[in-house]
N, C-alpha and C. Protein backbone atom coordinates (compact mmCIF):
# COMPACT_ATOMS: atom_id res chain seq x y z
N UNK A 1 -16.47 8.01 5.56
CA UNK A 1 -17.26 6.82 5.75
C UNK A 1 -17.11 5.88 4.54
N UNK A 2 -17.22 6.54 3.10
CA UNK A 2 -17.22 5.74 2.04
C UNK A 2 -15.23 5.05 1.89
N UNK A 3 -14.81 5.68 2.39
CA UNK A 3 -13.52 5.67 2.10
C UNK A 3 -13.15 4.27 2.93
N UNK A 4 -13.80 4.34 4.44
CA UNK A 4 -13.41 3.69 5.09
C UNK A 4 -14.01 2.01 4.57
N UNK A 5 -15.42 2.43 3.85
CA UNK A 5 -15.53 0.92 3.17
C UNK A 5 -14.62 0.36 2.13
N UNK A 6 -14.73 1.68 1.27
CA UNK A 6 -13.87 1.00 0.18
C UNK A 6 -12.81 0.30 0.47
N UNK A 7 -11.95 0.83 1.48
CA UNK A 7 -10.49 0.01 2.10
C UNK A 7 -11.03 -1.05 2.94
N UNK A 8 -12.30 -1.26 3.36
CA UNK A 8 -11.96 -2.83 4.26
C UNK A 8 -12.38 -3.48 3.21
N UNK A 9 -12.91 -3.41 1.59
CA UNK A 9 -13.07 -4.17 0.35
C UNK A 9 -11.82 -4.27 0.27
N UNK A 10 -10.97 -3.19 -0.32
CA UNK A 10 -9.85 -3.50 -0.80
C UNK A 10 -8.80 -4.66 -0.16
N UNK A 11 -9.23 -4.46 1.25
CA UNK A 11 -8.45 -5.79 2.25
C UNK A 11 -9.02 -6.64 2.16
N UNK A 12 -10.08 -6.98 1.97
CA UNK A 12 -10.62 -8.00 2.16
C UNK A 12 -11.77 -8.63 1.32
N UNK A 13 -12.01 -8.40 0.49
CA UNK A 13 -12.74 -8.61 -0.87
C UNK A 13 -12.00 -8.89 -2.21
N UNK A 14 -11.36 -7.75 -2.67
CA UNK A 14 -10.60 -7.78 -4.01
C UNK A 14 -9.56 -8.71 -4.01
N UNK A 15 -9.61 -9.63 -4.87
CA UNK A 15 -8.55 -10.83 -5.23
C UNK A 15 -7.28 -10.34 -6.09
N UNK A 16 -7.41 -9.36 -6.82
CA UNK A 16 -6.53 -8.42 -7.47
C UNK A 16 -5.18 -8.14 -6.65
N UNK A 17 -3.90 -7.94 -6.73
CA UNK A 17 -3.38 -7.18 -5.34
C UNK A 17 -2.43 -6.00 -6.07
N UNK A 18 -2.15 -5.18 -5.35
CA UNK A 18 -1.62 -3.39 -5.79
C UNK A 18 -1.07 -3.23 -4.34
N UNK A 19 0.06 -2.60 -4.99
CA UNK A 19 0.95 -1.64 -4.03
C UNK A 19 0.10 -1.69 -2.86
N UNK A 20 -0.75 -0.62 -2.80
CA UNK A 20 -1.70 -0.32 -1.83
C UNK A 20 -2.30 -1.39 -1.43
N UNK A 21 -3.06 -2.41 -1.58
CA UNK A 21 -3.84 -3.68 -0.81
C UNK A 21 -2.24 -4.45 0.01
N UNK A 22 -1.33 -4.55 -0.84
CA UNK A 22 -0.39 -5.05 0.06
C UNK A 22 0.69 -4.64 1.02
N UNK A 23 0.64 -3.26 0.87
CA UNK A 23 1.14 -2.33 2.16
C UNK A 23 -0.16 -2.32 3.04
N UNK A 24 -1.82 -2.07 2.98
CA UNK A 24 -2.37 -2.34 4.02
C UNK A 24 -2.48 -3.66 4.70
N UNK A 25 -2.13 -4.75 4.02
CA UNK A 25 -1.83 -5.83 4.69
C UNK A 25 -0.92 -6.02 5.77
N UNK A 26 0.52 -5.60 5.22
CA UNK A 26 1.43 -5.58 5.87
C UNK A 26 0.81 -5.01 7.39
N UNK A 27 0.16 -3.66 7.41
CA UNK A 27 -0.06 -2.59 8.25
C UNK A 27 -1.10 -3.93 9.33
N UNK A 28 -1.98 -4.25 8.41
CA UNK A 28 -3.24 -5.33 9.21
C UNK A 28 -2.51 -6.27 10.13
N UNK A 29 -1.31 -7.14 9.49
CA UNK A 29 -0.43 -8.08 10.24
C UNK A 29 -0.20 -7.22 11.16
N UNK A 30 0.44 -6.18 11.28
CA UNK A 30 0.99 -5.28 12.48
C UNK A 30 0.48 -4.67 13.20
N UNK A 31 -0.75 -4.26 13.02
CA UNK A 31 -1.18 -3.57 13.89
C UNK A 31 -2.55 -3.25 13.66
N UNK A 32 -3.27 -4.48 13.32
CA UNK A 32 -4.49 -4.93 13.45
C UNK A 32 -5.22 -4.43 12.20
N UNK A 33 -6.37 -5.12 11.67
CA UNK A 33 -7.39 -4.55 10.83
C UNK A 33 -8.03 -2.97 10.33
N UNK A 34 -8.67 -2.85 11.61
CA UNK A 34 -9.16 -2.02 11.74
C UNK A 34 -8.37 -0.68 11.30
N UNK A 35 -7.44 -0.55 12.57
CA UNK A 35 -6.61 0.45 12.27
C UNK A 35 -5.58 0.21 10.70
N UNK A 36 -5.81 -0.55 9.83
CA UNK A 36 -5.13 -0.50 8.57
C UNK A 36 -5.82 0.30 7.84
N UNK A 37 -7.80 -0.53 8.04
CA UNK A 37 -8.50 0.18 7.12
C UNK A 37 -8.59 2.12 7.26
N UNK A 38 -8.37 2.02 8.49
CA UNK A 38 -8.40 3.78 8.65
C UNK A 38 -7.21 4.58 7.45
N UNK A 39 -5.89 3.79 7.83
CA UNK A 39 -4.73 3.97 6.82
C UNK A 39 -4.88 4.15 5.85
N UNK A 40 -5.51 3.04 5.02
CA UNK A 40 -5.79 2.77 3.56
C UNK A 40 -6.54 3.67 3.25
N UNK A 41 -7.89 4.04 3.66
CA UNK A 41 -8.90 4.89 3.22
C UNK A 41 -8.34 6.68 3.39
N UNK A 42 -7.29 6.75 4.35
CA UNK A 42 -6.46 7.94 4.02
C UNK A 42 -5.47 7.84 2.99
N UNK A 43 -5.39 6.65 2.49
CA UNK A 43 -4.16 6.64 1.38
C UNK A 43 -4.77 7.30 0.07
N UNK A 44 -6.01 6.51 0.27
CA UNK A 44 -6.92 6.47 -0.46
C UNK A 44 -7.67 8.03 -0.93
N UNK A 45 -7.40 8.33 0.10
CA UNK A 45 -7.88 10.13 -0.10
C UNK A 45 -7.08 10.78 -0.61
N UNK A 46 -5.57 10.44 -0.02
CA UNK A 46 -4.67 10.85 -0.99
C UNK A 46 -4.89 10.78 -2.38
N UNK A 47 -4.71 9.68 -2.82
CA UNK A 47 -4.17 9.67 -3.99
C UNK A 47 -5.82 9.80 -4.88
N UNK A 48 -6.90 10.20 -5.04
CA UNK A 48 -8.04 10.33 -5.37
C UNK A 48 -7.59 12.02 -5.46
N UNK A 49 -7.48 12.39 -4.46
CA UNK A 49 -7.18 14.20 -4.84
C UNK A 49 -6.10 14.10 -5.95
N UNK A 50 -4.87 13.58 -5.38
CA UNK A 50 -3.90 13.79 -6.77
C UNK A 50 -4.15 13.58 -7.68
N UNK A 51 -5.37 12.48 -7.94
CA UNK A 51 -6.00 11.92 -9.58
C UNK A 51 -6.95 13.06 -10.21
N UNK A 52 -7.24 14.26 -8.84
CA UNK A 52 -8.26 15.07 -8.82
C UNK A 52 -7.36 16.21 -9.58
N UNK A 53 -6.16 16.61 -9.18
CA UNK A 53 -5.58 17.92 -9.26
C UNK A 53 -4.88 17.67 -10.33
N UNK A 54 -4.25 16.60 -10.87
CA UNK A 54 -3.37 16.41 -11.99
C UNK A 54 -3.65 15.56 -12.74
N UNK A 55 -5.35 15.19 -12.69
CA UNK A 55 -5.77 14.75 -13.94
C UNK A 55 -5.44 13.09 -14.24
N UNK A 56 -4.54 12.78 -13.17
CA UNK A 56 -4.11 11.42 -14.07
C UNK A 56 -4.67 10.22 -13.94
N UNK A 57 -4.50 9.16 -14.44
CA UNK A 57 -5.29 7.69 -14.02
C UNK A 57 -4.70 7.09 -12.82
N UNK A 58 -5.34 6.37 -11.78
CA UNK A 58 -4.89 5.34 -11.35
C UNK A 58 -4.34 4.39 -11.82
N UNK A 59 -2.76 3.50 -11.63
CA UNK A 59 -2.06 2.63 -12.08
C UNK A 59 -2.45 1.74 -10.98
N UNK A 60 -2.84 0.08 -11.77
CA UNK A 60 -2.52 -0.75 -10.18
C UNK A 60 -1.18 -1.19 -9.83
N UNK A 61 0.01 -1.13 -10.46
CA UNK A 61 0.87 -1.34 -10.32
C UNK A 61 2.22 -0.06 -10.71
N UNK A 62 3.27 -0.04 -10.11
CA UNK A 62 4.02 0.77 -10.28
C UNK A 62 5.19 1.32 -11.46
N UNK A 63 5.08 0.19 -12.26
CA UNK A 63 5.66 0.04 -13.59
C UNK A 63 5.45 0.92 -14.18
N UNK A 64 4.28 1.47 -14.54
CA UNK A 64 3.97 2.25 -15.73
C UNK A 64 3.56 3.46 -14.67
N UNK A 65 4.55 4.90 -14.94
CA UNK A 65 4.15 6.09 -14.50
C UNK A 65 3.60 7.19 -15.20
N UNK A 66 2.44 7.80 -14.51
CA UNK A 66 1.41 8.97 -15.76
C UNK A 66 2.45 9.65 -16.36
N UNK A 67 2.73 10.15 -16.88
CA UNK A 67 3.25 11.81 -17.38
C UNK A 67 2.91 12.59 -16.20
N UNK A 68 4.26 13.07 -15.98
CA UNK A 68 4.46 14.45 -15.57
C UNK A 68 4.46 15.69 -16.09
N UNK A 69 3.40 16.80 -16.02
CA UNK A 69 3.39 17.87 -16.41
C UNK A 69 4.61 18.45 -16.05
N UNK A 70 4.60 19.80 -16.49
CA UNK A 70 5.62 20.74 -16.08
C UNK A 70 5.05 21.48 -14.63
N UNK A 71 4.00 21.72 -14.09
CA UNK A 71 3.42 21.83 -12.94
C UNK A 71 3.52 21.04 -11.91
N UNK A 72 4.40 19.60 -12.28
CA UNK A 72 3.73 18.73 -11.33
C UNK A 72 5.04 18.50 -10.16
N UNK A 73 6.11 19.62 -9.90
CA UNK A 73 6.93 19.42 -9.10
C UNK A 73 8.51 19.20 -9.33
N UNK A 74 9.60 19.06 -8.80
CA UNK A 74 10.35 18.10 -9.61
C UNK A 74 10.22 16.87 -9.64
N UNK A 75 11.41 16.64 -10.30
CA UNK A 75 11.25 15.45 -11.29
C UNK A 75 13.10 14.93 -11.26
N UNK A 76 12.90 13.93 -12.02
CA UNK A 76 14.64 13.37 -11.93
C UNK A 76 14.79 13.46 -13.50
N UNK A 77 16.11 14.18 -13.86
CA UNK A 77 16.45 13.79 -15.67
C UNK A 77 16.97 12.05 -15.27
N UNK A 78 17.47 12.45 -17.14
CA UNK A 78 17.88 11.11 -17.30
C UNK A 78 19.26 10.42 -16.18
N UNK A 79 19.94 11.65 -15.88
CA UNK A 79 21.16 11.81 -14.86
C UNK A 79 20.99 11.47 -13.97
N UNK A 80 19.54 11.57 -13.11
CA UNK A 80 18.98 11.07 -11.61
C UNK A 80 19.06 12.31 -11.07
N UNK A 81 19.55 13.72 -11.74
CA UNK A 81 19.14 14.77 -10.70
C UNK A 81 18.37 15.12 -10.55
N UNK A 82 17.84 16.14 -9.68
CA UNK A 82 16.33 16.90 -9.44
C UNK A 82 16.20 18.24 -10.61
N UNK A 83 14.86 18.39 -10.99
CA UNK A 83 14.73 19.15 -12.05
C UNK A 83 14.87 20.23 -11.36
N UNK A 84 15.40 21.59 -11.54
CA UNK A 84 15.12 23.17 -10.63
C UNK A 84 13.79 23.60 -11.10
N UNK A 85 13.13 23.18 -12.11
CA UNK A 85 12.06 23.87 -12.77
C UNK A 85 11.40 24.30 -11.41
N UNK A 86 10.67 25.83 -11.39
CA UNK A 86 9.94 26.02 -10.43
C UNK A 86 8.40 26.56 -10.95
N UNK A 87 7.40 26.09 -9.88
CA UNK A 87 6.05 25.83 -10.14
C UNK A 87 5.74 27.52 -10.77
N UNK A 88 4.92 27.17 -11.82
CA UNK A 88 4.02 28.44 -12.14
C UNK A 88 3.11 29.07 -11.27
């Protein structure tokens, strides 16, 4: 319920714009309001647990990425390959 407000703010209140407010836009143009805000407020759940489980901040923009633990999956070196590290 709270989720689902926060995302029809985020569409439609906040003057700010992020990744997220402008992919649910996109979604709103396409395939109506409503069903965006449902989207968003699951995006939204998403990424609130991941802030939950790995500690990190919300970015509004994509430029600047948290640190990656050694827990947190792979990863790309400097090469662009995938790290093998496997989870503890």
């Amino acid at each position: 319920m709270y989720l689902f407000e926060a995302a029809g703010v985020l569409l439609t209140r906040v003057p700010k714009w992020s990744g997220l407010k402008a992919w649910g836009m996109r979604l709103a143009k396409r395939n109506g309001l409503r069903k965006a805000k449902v989207a968003v407020a699951r995006k939204l759940a998403v990424i609130l647990h991941r802030m939950w489980i790995d500690g990190t901040e919300f970015n509004w923009s994509k430029k600047e990425r948290p640190y990656r633990g050694e827990n947190s999956g792979p990863s790309k070196d400097d090469r662009g390959e995938l790290d093998t590290k496997t989870r503890n």
